[in-house]
PDB file of N, CA and C in Angstrom:
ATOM      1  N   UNK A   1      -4.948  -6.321  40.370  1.00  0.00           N
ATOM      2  CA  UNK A   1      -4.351  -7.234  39.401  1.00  0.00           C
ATOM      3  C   UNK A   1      -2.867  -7.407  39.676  1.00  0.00           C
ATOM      4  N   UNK A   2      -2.326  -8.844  39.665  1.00  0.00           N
ATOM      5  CA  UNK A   2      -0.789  -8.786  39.708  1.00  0.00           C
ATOM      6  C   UNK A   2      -0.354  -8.618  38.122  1.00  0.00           C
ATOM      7  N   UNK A   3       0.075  -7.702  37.907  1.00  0.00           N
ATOM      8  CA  UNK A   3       0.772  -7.844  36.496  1.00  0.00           C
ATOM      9  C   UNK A   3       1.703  -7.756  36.651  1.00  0.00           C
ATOM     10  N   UNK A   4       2.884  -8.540  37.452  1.00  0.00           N
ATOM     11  CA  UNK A   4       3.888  -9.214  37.108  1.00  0.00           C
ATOM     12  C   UNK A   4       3.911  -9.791  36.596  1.00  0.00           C
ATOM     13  N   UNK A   5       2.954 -10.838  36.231  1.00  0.00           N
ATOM     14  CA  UNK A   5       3.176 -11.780  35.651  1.00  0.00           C
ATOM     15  C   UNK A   5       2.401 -11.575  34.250  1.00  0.00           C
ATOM     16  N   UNK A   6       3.192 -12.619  33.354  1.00  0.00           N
ATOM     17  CA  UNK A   6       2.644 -12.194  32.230  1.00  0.00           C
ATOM     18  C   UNK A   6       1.340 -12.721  31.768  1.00  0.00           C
ATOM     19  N   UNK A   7       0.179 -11.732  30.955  1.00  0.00           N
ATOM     20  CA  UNK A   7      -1.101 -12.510  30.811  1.00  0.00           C
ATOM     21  C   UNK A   7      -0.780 -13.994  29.946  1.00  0.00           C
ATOM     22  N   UNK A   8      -1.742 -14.679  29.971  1.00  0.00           N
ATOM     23  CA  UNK A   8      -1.750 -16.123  29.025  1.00  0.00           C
ATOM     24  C   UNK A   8      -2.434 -15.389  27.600  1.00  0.00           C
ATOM     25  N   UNK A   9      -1.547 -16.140  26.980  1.00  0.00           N
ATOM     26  CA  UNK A   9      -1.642 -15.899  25.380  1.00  0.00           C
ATOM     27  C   UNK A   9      -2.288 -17.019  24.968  1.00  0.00           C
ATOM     28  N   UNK A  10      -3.082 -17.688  24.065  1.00  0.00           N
ATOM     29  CA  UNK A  10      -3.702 -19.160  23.778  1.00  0.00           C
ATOM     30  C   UNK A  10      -3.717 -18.424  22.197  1.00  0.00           C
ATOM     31  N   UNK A  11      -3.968 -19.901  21.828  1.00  0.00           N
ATOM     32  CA  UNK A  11      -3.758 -20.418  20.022  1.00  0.00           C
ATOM     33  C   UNK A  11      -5.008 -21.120  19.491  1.00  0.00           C
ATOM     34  N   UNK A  12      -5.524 -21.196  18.855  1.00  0.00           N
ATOM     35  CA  UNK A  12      -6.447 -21.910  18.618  1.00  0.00           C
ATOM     36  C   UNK A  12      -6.120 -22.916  17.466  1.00  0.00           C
ATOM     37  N   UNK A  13      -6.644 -24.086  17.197  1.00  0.00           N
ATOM     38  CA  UNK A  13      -5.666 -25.330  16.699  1.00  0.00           C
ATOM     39  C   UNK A  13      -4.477 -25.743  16.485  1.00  0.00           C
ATOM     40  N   UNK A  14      -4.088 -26.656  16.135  1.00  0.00           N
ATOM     41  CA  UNK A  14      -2.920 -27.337  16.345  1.00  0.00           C
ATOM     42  C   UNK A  14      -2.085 -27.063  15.187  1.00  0.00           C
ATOM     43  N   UNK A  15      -2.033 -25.245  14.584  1.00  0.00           N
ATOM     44  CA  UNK A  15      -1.363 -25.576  13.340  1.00  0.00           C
ATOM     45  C   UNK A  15       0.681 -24.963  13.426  1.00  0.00           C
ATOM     46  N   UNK A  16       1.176 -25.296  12.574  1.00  0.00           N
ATOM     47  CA  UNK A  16       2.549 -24.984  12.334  1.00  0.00           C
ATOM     48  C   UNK A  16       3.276 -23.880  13.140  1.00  0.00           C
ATOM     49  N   UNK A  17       2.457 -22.879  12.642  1.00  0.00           N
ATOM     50  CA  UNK A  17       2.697 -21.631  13.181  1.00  0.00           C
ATOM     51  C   UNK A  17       2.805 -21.306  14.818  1.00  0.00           C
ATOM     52  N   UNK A  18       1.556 -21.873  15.310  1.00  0.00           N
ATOM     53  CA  UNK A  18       1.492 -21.842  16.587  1.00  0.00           C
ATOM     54  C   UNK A  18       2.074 -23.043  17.467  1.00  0.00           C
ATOM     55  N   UNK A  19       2.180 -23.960  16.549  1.00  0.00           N
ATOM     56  CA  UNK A  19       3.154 -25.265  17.502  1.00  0.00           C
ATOM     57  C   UNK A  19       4.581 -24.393  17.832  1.00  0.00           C
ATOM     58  N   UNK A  20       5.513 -23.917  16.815  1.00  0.00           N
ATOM     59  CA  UNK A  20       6.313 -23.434  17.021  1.00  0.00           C
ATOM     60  C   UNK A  20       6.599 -22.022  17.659  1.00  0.00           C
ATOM     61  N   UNK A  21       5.219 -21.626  17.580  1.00  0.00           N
ATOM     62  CA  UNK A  21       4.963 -20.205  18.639  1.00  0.00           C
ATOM     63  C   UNK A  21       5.367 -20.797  20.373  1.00  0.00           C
ATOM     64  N   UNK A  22       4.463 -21.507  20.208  1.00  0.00           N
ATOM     65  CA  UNK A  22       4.017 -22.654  21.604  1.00  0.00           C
ATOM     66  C   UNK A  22       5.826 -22.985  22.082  1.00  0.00           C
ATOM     67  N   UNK A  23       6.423 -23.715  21.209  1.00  0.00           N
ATOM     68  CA  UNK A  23       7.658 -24.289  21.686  1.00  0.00           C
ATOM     69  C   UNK A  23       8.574 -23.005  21.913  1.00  0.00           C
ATOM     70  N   UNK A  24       8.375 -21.588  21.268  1.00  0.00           N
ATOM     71  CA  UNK A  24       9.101 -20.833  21.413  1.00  0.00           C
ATOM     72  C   UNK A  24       9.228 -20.142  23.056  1.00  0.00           C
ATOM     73  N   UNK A  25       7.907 -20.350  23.710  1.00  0.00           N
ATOM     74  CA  UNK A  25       7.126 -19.651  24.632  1.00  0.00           C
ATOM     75  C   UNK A  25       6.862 -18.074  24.132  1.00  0.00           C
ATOM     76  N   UNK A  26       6.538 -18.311  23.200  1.00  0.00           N
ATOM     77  CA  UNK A  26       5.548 -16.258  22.467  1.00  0.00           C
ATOM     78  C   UNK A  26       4.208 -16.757  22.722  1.00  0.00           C
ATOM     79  N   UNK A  27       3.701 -18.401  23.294  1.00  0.00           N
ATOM     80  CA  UNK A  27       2.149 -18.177  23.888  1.00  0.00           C
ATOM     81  C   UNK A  27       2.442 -19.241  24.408  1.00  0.00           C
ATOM     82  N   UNK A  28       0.976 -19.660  25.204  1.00  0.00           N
ATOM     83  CA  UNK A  28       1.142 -20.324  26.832  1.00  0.00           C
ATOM     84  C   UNK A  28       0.225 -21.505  26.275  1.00  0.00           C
ATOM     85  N   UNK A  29      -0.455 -21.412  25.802  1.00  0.00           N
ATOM     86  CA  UNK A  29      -1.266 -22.790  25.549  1.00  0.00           C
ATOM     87  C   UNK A  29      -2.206 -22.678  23.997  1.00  0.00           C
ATOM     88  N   UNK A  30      -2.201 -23.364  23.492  1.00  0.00           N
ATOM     89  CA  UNK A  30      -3.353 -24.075  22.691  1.00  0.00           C
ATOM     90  C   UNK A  30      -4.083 -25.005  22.594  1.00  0.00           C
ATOM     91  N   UNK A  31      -5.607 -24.204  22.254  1.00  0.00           N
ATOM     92  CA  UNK A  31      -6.829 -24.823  22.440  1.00  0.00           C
ATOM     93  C   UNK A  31      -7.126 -26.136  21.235  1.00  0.00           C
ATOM     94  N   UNK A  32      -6.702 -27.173  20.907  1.00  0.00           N
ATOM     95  CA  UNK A  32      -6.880 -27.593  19.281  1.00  0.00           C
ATOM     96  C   UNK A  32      -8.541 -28.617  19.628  1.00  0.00           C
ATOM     97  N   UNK A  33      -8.779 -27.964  18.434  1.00  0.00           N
ATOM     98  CA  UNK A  33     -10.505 -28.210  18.789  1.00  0.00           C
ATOM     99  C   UNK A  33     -10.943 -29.826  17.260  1.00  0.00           C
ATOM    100  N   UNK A  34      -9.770 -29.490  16.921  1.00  0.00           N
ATOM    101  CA  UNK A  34      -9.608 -31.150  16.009  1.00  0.00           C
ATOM    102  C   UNK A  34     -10.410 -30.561  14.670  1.00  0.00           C
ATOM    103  N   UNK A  35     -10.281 -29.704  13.853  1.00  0.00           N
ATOM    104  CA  UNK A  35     -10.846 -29.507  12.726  1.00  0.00           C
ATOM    105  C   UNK A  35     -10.932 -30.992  11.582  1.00  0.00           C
ATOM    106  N   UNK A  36      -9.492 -31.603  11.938  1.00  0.00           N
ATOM    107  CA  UNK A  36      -9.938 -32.518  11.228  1.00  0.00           C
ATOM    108  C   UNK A  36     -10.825 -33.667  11.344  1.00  0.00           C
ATOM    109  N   UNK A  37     -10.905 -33.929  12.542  1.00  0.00           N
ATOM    110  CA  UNK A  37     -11.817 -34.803  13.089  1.00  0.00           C
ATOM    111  C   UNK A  37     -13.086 -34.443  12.332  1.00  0.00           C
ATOM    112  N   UNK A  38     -13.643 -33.085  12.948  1.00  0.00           N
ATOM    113  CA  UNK A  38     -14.549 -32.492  12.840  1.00  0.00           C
ATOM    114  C   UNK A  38     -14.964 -32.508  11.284  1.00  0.00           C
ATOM    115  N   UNK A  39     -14.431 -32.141  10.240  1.00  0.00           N
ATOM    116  CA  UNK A  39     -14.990 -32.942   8.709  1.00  0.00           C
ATOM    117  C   UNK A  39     -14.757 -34.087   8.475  1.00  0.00           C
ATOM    118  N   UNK A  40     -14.264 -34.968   8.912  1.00  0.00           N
ATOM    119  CA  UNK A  40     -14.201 -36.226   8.806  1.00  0.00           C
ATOM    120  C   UNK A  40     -15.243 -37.140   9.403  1.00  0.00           C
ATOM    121  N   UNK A  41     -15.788 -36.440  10.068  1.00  0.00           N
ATOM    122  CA  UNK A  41     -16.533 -37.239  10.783  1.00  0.00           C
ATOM    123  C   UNK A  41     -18.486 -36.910  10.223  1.00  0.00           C
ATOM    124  N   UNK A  42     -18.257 -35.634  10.063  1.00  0.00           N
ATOM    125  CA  UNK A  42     -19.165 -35.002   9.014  1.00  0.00           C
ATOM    126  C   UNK A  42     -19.607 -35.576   8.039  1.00  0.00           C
ATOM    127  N   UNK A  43     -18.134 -35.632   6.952  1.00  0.00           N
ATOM    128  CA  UNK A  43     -18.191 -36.381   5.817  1.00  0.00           C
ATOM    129  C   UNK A  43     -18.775 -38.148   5.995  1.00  0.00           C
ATOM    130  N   UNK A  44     -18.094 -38.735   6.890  1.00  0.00           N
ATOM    131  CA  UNK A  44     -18.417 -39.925   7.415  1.00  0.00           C
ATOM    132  C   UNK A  44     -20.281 -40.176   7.549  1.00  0.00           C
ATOM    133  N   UNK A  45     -20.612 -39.465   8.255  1.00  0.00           N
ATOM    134  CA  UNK A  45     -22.064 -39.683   8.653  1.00  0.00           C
ATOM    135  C   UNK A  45     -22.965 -39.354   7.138  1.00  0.00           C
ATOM    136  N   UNK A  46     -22.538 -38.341   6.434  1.00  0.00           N
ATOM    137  CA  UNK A  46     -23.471 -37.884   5.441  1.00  0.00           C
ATOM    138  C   UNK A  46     -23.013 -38.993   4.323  1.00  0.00           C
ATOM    139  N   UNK A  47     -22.094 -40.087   3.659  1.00  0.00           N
ATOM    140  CA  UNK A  47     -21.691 -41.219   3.229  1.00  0.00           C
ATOM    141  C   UNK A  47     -22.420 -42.161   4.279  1.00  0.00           C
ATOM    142  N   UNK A  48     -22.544 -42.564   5.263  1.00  0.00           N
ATOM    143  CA  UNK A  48     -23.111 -43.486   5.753  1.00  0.00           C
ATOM    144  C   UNK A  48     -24.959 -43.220   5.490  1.00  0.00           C
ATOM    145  N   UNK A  49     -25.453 -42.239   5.720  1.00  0.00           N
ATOM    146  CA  UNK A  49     -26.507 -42.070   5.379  1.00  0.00           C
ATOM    147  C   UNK A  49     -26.684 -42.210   3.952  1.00  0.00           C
ATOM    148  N   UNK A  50     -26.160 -42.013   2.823  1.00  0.00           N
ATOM    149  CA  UNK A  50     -26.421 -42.006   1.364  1.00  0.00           C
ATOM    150  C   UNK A  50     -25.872 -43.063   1.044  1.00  0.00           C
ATOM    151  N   UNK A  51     -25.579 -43.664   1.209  1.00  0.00           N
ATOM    152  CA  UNK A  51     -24.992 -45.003   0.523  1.00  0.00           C
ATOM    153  C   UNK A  51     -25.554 -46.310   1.338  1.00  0.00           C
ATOM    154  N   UNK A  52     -25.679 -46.471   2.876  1.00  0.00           N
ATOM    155  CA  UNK A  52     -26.143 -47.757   3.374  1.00  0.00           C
ATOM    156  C   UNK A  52     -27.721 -47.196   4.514  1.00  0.00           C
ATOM    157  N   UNK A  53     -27.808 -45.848   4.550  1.00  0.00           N
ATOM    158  CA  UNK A  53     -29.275 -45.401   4.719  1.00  0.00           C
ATOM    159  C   UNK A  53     -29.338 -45.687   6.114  1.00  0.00           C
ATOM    160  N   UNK A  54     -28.291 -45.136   6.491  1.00  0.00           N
ATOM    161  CA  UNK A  54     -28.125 -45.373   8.298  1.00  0.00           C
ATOM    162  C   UNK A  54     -28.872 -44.267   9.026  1.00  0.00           C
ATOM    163  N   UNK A  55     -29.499 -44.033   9.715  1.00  0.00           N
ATOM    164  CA  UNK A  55     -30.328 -42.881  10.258  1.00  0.00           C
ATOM    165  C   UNK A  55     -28.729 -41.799  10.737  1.00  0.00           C
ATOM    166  N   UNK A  56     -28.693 -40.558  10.639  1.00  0.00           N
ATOM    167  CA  UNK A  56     -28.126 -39.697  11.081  1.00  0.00           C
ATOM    168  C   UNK A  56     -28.148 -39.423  12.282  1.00  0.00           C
ATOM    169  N   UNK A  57     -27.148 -38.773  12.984  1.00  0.00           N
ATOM    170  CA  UNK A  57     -26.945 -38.457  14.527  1.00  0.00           C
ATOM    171  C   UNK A  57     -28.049 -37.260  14.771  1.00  0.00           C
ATOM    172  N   UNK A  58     -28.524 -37.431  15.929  1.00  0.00           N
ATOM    173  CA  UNK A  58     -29.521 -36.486  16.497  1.00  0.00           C
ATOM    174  C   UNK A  58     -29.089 -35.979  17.779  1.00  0.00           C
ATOM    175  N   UNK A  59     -29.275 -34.302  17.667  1.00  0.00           N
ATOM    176  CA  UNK A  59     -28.613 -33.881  18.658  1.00  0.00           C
ATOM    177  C   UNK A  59     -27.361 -33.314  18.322  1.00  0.00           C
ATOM    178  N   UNK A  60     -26.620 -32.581  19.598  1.00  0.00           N
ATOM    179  CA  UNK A  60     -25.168 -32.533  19.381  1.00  0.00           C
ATOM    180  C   UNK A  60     -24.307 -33.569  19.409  1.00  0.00           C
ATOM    181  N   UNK A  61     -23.228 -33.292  18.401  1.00  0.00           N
ATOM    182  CA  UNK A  61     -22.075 -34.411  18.358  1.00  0.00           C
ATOM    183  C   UNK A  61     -21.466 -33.752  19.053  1.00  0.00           C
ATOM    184  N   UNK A  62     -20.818 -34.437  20.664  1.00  0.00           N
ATOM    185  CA  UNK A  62     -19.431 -33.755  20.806  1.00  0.00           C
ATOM    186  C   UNK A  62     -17.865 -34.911  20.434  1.00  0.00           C
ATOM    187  N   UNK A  63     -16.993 -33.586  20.868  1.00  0.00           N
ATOM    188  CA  UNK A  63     -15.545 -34.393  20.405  1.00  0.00           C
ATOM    189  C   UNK A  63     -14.748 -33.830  21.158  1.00  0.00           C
ATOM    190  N   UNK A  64     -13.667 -34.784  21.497  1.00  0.00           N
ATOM    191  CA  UNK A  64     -12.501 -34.216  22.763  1.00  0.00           C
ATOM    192  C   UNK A  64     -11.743 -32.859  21.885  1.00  0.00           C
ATOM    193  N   UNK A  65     -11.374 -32.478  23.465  1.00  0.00           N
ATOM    194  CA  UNK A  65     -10.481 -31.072  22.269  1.00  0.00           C
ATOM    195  C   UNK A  65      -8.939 -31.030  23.646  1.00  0.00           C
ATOM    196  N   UNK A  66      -8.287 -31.022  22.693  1.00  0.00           N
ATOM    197  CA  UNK A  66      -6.743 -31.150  23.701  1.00  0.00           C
ATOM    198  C   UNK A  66      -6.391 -29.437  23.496  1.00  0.00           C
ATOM    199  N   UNK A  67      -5.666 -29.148  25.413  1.00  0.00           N
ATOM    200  CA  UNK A  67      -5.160 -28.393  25.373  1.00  0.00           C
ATOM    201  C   UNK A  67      -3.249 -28.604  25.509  1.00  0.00           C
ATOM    202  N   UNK A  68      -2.984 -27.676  24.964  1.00  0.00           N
ATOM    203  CA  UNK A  68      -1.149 -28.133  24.990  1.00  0.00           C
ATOM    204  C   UNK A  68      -0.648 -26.754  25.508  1.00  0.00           C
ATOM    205  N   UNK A  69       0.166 -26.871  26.276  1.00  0.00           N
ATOM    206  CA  UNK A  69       1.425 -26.225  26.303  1.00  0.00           C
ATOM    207  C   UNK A  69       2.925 -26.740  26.206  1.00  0.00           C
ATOM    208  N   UNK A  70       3.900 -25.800  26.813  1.00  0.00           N
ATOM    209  CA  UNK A  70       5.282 -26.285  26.149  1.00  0.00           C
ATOM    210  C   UNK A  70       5.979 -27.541  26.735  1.00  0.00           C
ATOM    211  N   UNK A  71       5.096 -28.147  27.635  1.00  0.00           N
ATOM    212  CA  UNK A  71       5.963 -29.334  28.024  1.00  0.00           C
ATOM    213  C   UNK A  71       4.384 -30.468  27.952  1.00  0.00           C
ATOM    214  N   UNK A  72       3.448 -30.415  26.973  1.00  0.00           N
ATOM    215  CA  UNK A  72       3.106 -31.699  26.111  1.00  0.00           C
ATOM    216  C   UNK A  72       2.712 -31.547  25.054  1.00  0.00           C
ATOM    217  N   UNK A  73       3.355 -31.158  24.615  1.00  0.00           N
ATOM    218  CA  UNK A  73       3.623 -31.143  22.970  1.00  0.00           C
ATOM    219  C   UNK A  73       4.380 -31.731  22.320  1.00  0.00           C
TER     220      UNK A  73
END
């Protein structure tokens, strides 16, 4: 193992704490996996089904997930 170098630290979503962790460099990247997307889109389908009786998604839904570190953020 080279442990000179330092291990990667990661964050998981895009919140306050870790944006400014992130800009500090106290971690190397975050994973943001879009929580909000992710009930919104939830909420979205289960309203489209109860109100205009749209058949529901079958299968997995996927959704992009951005990784960031300190120079795109």
């Amino acid at each position: 193992l080279n442990l000179s170098n330092k291990p990667y630290i990661l964050g998981f979503d895009l919140m306050p704490e870790y944006h400014d962790a992130l800009a500090n460099g106290e971690i190397d990247y975050i994973v943001d996996q879009n929580a909000f997307l992710q009930g919104y889109q939830t909420i979205t389908c289960l309203c489209e089904y109860l109100i205009h009786k749209k058949q529901l998604p079958q299968g997995p839904q996927y959704l992009p997930i951005h990784i960031y570190n300190q120079y795109n953020i």
